[in-house]
Structures are given as structure tokens and as C-alpha cells.
C-alpha atoms as a PDB file:
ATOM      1  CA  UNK A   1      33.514  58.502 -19.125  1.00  0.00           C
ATOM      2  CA  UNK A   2      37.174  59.310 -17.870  1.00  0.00           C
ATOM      3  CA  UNK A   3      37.674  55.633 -18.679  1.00  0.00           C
ATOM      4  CA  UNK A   4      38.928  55.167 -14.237  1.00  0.00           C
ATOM      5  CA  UNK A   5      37.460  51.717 -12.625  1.00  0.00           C
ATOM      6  CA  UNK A   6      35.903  52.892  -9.391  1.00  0.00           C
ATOM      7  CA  UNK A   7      36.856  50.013  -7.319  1.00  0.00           C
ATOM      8  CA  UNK A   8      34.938  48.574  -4.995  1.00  0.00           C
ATOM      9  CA  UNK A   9      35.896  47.875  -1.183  1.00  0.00           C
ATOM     10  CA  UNK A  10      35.996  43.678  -0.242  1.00  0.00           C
ATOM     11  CA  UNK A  11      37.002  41.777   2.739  1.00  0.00           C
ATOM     12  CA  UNK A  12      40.548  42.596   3.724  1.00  0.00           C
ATOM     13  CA  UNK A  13      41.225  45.738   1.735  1.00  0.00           C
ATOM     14  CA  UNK A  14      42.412  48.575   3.665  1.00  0.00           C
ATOM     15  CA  UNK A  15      39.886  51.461   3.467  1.00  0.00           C
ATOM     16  CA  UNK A  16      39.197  54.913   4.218  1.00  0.00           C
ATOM     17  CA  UNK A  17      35.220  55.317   5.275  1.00  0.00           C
ATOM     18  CA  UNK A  18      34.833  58.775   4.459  1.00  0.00           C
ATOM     19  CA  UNK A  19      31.177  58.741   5.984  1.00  0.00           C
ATOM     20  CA  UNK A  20      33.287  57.951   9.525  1.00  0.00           C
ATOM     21  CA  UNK A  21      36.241  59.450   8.898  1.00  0.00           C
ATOM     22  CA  UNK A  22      38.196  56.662   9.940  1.00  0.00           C
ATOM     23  CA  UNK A  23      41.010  54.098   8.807  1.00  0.00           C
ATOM     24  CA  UNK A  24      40.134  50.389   8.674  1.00  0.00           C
ATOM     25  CA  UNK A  25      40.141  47.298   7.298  1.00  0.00           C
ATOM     26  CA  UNK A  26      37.251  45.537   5.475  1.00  0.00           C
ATOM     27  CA  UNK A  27      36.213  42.201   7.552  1.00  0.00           C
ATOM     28  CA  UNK A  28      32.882  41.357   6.163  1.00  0.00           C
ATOM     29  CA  UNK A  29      30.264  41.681   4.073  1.00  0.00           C
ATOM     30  CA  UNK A  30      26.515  40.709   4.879  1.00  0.00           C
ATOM     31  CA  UNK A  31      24.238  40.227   1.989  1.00  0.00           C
ATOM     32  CA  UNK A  32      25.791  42.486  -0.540  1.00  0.00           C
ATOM     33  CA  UNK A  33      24.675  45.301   1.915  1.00  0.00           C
ATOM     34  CA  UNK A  34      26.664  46.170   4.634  1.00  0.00           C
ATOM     35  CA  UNK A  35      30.537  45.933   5.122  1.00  0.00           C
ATOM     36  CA  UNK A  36      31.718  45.295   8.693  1.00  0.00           C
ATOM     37  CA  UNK A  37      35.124  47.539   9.252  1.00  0.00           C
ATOM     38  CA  UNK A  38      37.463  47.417  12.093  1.00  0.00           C
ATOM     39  CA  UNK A  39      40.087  49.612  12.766  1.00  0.00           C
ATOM     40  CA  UNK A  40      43.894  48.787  11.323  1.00  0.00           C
ATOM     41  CA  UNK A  41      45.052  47.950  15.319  1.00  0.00           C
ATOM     42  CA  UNK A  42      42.857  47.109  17.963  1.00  0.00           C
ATOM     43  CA  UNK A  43      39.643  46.568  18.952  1.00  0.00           C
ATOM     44  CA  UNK A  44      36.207  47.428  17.574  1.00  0.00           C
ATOM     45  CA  UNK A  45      34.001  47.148  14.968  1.00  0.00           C
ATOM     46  CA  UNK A  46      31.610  48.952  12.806  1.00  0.00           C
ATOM     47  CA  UNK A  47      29.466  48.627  10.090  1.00  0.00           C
ATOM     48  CA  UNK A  48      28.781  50.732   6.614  1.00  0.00           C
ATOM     49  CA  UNK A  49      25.581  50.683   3.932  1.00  0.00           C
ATOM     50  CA  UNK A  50      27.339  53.050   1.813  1.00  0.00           C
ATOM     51  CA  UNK A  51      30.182  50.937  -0.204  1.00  0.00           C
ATOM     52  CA  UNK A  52      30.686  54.045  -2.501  1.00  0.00           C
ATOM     53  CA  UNK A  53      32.255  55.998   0.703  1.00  0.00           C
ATOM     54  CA  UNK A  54      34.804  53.390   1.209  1.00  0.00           C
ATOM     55  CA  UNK A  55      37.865  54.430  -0.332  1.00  0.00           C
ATOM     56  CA  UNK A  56      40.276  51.797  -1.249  1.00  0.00           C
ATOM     57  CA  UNK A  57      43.833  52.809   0.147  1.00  0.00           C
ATOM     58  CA  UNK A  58      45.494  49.366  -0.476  1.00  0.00           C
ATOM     59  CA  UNK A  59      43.685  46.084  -1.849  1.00  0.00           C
ATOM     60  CA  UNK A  60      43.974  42.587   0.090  1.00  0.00           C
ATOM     61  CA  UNK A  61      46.434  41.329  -2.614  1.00  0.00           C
ATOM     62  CA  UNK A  62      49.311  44.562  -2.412  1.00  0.00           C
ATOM     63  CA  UNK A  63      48.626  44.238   1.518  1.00  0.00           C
ATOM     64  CA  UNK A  64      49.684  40.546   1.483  1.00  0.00           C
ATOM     65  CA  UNK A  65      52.613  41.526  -1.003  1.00  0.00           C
ATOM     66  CA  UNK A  66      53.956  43.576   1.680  1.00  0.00           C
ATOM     67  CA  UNK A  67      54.026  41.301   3.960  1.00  0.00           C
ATOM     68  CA  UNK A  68      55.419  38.844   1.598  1.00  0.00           C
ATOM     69  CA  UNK A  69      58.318  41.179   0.868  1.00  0.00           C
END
């Protein structure tokens, strides 16, 4: 045990899917099973089973810090 908490993505943490290779931010999730992503900017949706591919880049909280700031 390296003694590191593996966080888990939630609704409005910024992500990486590394399954999609793409940037976004967690919108939803639907029965503990699949989290709805959209992109930082713009349009679009789409959807992950695979929670343990989304890396957390920044959590809701230090995201509304920033903006705070």
C-alpha cells in the first residue's frame, strides 16, 4: 500500500478520460454507473462506465476557488 487515495471522479470535477483521450468536465452520474462528461467549452456530451479511467485534474471545490480568487 503506497498509502495514495485514488480519488474518485464526481459531478463538476475536471477530468481527463483516458479511455477517450479527452478533457472534460464531470456533469452526471446515473446509478453509480456511468458518468456523463462534456467537454471544458462547448457543446457535447458523452458518457463513461469506467470511473477508474477518469483522472482527476482539478476537483469541483479548487475549480470554484479559482473562480473565487
Amino acid at each position: 500500500m503506497t498509502g495514495e487515495h485514488e480519488q474518485c471522479a464526481w459531478v463538476g470535477d475536471l477530468i481527463h478520460d483516458e479511455d477517450a483521450d479527452r478533457r472534460g468536465i464531470v456533469a452526471d452520474v446515473r446509478g453509480g454507473a456511468t458518468w456523463v462528461l462534456r467537454p471544458e467549452y462547448g457543446p457535447d456530451r458523452w458518457t463513461s462506465q469506467r470511473p477508474d479511467r477518469l483522472r482527476v485534474i482539478k476537483t469541483r471545490e479548487e475549480r470554484l476557488r479559482e473562480r473565487s480568487a
